[in-house]
Protein backbone atom coordinates (compact mmCIF):
# COMPACT_ATOMS: atom_id res chain seq x y z
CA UNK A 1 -17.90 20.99 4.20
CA UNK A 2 -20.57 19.05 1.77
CA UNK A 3 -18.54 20.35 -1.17
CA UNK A 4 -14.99 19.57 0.58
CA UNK A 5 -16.16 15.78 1.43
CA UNK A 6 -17.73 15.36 -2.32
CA UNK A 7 -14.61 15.86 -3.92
CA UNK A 8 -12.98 13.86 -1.85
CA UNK A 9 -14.99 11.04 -2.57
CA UNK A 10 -14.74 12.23 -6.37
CA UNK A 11 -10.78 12.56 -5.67
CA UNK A 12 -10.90 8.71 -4.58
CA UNK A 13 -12.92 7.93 -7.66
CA UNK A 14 -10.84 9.42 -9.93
CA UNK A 15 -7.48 7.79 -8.01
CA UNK A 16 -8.57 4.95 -8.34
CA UNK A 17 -10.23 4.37 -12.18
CA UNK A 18 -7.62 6.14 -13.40
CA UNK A 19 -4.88 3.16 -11.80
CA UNK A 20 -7.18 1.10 -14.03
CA UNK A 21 -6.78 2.60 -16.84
CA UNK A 22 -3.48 2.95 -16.47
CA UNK A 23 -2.79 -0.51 -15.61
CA UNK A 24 -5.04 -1.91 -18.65
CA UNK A 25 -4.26 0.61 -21.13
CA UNK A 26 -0.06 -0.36 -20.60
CA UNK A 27 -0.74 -4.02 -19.80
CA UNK A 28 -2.09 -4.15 -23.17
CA UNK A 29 0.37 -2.25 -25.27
CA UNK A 30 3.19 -4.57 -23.37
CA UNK A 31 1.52 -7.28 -24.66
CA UNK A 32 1.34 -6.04 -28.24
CA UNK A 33 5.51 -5.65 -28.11
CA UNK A 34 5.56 -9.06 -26.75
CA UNK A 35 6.22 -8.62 -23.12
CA UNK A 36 4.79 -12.01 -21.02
CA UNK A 37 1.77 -11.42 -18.71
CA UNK A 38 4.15 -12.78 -15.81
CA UNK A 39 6.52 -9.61 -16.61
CA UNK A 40 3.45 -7.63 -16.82
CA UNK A 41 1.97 -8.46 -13.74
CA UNK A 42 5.29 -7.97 -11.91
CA UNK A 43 5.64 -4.74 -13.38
CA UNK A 44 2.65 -2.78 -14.41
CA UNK A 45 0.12 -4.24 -13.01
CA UNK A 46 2.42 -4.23 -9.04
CA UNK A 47 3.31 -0.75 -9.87
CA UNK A 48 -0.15 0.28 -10.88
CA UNK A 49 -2.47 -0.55 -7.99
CA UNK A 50 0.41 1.30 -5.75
CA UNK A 51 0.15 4.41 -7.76
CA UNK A 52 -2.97 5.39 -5.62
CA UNK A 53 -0.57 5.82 -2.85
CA UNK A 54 2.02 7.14 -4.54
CA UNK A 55 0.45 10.06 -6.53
CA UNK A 56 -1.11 11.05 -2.89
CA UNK A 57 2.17 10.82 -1.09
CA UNK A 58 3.90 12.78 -3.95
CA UNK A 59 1.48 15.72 -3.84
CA UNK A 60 1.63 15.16 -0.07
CA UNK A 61 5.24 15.99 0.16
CA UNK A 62 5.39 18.77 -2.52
CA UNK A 63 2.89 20.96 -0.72
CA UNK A 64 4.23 19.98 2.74
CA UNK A 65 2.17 17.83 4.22
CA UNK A 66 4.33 15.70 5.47
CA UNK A 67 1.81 14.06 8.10
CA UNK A 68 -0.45 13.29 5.67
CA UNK A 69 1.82 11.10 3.57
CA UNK A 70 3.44 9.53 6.93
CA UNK A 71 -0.22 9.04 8.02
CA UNK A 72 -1.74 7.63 4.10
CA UNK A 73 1.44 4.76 4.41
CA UNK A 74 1.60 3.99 7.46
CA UNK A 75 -2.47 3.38 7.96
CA UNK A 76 -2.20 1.96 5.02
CA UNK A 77 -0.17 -0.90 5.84
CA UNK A 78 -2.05 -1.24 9.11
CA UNK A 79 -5.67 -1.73 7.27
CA UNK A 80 -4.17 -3.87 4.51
CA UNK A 81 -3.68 -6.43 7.44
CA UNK A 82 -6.33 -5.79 9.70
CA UNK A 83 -8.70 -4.89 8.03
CA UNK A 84 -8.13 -5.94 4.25
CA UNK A 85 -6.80 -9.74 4.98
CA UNK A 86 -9.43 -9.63 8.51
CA UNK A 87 -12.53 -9.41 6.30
CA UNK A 88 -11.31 -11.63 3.55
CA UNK A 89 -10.25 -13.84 6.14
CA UNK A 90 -14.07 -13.63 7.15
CA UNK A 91 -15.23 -14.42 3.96
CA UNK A 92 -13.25 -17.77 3.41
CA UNK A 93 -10.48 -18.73 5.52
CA UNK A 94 -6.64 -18.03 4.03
CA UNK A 95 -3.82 -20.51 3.59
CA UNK A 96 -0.30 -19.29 2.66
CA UNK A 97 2.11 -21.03 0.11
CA UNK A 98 5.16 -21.59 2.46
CA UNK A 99 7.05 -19.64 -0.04
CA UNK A 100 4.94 -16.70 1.06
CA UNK A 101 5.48 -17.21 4.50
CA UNK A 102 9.13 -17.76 4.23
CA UNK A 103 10.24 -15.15 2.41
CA UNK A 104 7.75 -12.68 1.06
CA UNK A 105 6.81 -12.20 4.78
CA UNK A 106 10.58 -11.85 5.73
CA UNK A 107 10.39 -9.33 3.44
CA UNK A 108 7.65 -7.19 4.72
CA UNK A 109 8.72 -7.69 8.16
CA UNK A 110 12.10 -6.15 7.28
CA UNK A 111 11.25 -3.56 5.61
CA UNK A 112 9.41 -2.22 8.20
CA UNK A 113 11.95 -2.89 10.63
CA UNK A 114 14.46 -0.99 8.42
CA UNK A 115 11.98 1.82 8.28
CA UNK A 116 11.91 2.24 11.55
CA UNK A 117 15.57 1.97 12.34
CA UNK A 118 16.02 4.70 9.36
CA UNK A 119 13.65 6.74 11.44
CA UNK A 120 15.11 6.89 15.35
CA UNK A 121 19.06 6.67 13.55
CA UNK A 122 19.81 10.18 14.02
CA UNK A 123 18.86 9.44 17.56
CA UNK A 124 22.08 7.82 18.00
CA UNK A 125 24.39 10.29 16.71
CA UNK A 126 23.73 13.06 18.87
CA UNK A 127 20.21 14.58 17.12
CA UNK A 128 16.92 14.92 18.48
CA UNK A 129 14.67 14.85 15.70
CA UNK A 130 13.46 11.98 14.10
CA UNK A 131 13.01 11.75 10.24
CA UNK A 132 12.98 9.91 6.29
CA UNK A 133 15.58 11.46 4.94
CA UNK A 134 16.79 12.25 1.43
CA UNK A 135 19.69 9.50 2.06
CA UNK A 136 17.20 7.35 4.34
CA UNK A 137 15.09 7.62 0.94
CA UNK A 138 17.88 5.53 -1.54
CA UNK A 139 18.35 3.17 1.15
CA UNK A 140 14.60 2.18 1.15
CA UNK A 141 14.69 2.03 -2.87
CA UNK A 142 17.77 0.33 -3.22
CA UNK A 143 15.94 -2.09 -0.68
CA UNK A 144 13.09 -2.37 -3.26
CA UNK A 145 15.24 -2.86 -5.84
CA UNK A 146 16.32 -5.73 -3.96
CA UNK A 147 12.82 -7.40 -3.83
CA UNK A 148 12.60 -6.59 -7.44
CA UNK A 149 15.33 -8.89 -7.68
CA UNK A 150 13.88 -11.80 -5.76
CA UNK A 151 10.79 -11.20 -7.70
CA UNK A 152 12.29 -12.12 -10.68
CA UNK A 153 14.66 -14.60 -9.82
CA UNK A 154 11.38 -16.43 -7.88
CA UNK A 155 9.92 -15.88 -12.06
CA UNK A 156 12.69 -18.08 -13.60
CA UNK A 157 13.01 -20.47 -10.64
CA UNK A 158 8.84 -20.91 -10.38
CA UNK A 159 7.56 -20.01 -13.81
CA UNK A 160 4.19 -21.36 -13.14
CA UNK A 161 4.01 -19.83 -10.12
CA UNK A 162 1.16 -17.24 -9.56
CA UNK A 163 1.69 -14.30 -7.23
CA UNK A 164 -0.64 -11.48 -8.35
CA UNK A 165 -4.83 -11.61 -9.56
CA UNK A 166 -3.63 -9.95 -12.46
CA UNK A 167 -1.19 -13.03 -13.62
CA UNK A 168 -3.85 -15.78 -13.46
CA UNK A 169 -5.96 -13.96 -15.86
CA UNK A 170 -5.08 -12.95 -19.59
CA UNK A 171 -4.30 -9.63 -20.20
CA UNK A 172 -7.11 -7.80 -22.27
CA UNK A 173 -5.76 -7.05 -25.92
CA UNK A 174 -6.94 -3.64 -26.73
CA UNK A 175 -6.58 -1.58 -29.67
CA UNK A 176 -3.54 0.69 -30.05
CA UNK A 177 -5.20 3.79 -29.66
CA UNK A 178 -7.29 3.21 -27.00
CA UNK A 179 -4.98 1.88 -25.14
CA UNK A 180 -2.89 4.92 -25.11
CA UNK A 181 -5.78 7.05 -24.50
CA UNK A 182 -6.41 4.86 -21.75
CA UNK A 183 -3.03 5.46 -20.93
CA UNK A 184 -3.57 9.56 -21.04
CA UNK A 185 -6.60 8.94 -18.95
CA UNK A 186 -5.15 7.43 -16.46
CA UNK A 187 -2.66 9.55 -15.56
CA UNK A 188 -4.82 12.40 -15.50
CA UNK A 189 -7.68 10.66 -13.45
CA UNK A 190 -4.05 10.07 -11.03
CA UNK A 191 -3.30 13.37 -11.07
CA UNK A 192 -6.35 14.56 -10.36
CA UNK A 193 -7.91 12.57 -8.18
CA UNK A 194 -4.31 13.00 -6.10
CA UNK A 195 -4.45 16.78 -6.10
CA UNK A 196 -8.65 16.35 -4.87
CA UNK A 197 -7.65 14.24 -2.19
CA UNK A 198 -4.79 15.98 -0.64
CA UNK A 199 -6.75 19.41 -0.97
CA UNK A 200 -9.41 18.08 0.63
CA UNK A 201 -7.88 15.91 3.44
CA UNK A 202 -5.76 19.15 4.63
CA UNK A 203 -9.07 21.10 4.17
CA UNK A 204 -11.25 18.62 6.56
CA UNK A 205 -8.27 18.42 9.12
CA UNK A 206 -8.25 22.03 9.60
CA UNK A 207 -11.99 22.86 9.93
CA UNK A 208 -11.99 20.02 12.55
CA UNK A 209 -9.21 20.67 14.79
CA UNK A 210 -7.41 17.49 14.22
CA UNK A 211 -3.97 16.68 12.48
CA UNK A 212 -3.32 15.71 8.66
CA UNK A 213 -1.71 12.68 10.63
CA UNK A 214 -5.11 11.58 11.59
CA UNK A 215 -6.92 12.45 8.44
CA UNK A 216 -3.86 10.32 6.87
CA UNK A 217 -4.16 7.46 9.03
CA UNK A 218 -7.61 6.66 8.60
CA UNK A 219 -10.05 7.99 5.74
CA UNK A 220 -6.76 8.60 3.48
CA UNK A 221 -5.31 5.63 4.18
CA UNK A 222 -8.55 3.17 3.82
CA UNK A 223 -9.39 5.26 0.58
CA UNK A 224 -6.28 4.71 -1.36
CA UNK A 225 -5.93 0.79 -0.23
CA UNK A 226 -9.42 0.29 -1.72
CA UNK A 227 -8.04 -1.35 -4.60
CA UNK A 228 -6.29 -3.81 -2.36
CA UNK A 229 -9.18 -4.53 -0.30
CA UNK A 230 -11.41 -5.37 -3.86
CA UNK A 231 -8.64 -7.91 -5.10
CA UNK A 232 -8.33 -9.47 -1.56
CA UNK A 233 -12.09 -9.75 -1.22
CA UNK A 234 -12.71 -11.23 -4.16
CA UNK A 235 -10.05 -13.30 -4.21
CA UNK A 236 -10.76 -14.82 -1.11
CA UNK A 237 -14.39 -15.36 -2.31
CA UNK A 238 -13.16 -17.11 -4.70
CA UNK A 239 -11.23 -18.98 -2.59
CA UNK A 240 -7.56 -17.86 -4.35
CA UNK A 241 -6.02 -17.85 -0.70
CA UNK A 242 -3.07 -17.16 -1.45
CA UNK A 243 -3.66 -13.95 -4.24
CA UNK A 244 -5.82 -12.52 -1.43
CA UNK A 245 -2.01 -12.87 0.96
CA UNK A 246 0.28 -12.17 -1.20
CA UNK A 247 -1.28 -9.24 -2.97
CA UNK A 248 -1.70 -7.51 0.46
CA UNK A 249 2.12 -8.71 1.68
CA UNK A 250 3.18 -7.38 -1.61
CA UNK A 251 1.54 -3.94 -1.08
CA UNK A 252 2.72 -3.67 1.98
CA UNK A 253 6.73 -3.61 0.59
CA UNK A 254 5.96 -1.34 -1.96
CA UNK A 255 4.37 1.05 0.24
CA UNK A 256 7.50 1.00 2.75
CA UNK A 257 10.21 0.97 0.35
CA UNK A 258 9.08 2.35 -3.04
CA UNK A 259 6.50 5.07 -2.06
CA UNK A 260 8.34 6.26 1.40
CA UNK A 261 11.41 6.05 -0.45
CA UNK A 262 10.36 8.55 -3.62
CA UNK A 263 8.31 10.33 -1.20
CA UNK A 264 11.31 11.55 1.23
CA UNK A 265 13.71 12.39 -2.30
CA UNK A 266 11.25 15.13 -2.49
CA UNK A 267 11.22 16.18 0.65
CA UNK A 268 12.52 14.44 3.79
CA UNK A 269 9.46 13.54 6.32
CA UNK A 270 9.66 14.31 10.09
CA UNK A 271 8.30 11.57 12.46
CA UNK A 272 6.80 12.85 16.17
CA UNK A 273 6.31 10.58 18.93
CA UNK A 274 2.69 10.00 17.52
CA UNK A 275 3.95 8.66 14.30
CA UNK A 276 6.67 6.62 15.81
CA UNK A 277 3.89 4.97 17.72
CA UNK A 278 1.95 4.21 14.30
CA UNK A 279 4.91 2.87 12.73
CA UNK A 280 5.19 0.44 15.70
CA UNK A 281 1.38 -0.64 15.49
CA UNK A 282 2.07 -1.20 11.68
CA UNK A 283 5.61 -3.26 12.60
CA UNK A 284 3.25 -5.18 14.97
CA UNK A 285 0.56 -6.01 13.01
CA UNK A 286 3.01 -7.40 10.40
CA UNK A 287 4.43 -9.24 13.14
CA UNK A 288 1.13 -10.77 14.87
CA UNK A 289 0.27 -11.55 10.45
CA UNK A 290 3.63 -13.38 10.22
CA UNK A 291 3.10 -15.27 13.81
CA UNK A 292 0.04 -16.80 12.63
CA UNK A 293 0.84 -17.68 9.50
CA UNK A 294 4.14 -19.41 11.00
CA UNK A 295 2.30 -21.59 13.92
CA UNK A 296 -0.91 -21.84 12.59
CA UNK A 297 -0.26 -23.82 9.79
CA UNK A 298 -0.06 -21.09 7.30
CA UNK A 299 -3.84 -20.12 7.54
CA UNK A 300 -5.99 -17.53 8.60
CA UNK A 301 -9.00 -18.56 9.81
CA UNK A 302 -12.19 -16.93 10.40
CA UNK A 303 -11.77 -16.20 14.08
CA UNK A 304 -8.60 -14.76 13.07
CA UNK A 305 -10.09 -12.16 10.62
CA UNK A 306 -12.56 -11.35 13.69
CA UNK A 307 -9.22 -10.66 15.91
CA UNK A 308 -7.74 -8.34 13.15
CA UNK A 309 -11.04 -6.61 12.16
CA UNK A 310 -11.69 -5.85 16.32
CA UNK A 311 -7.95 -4.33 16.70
CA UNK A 312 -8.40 -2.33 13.54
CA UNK A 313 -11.20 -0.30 15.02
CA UNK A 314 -9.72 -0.33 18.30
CA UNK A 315 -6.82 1.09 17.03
CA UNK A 316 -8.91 3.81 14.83
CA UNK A 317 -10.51 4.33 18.05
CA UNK A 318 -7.66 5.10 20.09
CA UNK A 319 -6.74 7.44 17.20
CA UNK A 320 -9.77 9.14 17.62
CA UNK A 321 -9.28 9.67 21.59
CA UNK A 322 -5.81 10.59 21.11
CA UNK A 323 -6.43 13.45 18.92
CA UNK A 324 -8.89 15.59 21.28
């Protein structure tokens, strides 16, 4: 079990430094062809710190394990509120832009709404299983490529505006052929680290008697949002409020639409009752995230943080109780 829980941790490592590669490596060589750091950090960079998610998911769903990449999106969304935006609430108190509020969270909020409709519709024509399906799937990405499209258009209607760490900073200019190696490097520290981490989630859930859901929803789930919880953290240390918000409201889409969405073309995931319930403690967390950001003046203060940090474990707790 030492051995399985070291290369996890090593799996997590390797997830994660090789999204930074990735991310700098490409950043860089975009920038050397003369794409703008605004394009880059709507791009790469967004596309980069989801890949954690996404090469877990998509190793997930090849080896059937299903659960596991229900369980690593789901609990992912729920700790990028809770827990994420409850500690860097902690650490400095958050205020929205009203742009965020208005329509990034309208976003986030319907995308998990239209997850979960996608998931009990073959309720209502006469089946009794509930699923993602391959057709569910192009829905969720032709959502996505619907926020794409506000994305941009936001771009050319607020050039100045800032909506990810990565575009208030100046891309690093690296040479040519370190950046692709970089590039190489990352992908295989992805690959990797995905394959370590899926082996050795589906490993720990069977010596202990508990579901790849669980394993999912909680270690899984915290481990690949790690690079979320370091940009929110600092950013709210450094008192970028609205980075910290909109980089977890941003991850939050992309996990529902993008990853679910590539994730079920591979192979369609199954929902149980237990999952359905997750998917409704995600859809309310977003909800209770949106409700304070509409009447409390667009902030989250530090009592606020406490609230979502206490739920969090309550809700791993419950998790915990469930599964025995």
């Amino acid at each position: 079990m030492f051995l399985t829980i070291s290369f996890l941790i090593i799996g997590f490592a390797a997830l994660i430094k090789g999204a930074d590669w990735l991310v700098e490596g490409a950043s860089s060589v975009a920038k050397k062809i003369g794409v703008s750091p605004l394009i880059i950090g709507l791009t790469i960079v967004a596309f980069g710190t989801s890949m954690p998610e996404l090469i877990v998911n998509i190793f997930a769903s090849i080896q059937g394990s299903q659960a596991l990449a229900i369980g690593n999106i789901v609990g992912s969304n729920v700790a990028n509120i809770l827990l994420i935006l409850g500690i860097s609430a902690i650490i400095f108190p958050l205020v929205a832009k009203s742009q965020t509020v208005r329509y990034e969270m309208s976003f986030a909020v319907g995308a998990m709404i239209l997850l979960a409709i996608l998931v009990i519709s073959d309720q209502f024509f006469g089946g009794n299983s509930m699923f993602i399906s391959r057709f569910d799937g192009a829905i969720l990405l032709l959502g996505f490529a619907g926020f794409m499209f506000y994305i941009f258009r936001q771009t050319k209607k607020h050039p100045d505006r800032k909506l990810e760490k990565e575009e208030s900073e100046s891309v690093k200019e690296i040479k040519i052929g370190k950046s692709w190696l970089m590039i190489v490097a990352g992908v295989a520290g992805l690959t990797i680290g995905g394959k370590l981490i899926v082996d050795s989630a589906t490993e720990i859930a069977a010596t202990f008697g508990v579901s790849e859901g669980l394993i999912g929803l909680t270690i899984v789930a915290v481990g690949t949002s790690l690079p979320e919880l370091m940009t929110s953290a600092v950013a709210a240390w450094r008192k970028n409020a609205d980075i910290a918000i909109g980089n977890v409201v941003g991850s939050n889409i992309f996990n529902a639409l993008w990853i679910l969405g590539v994730s079920s073309l591979i192979r369609p995931l199954p929902f149980n009752a237990n999952s359905l319930i997750d998917l409704f403690v995600a859809i309310g967390a977003t909800l209770l995230l949106w409700a304070i950001l509409l009447f409390n003046k667009h902030k989250i203060g530090r009592w606020n943080g406490v609230i979502f940090v206490v739920i969090y474990v309550a809700y791993i707790v419950f998790l915990v109780v469930q599964s025995k």
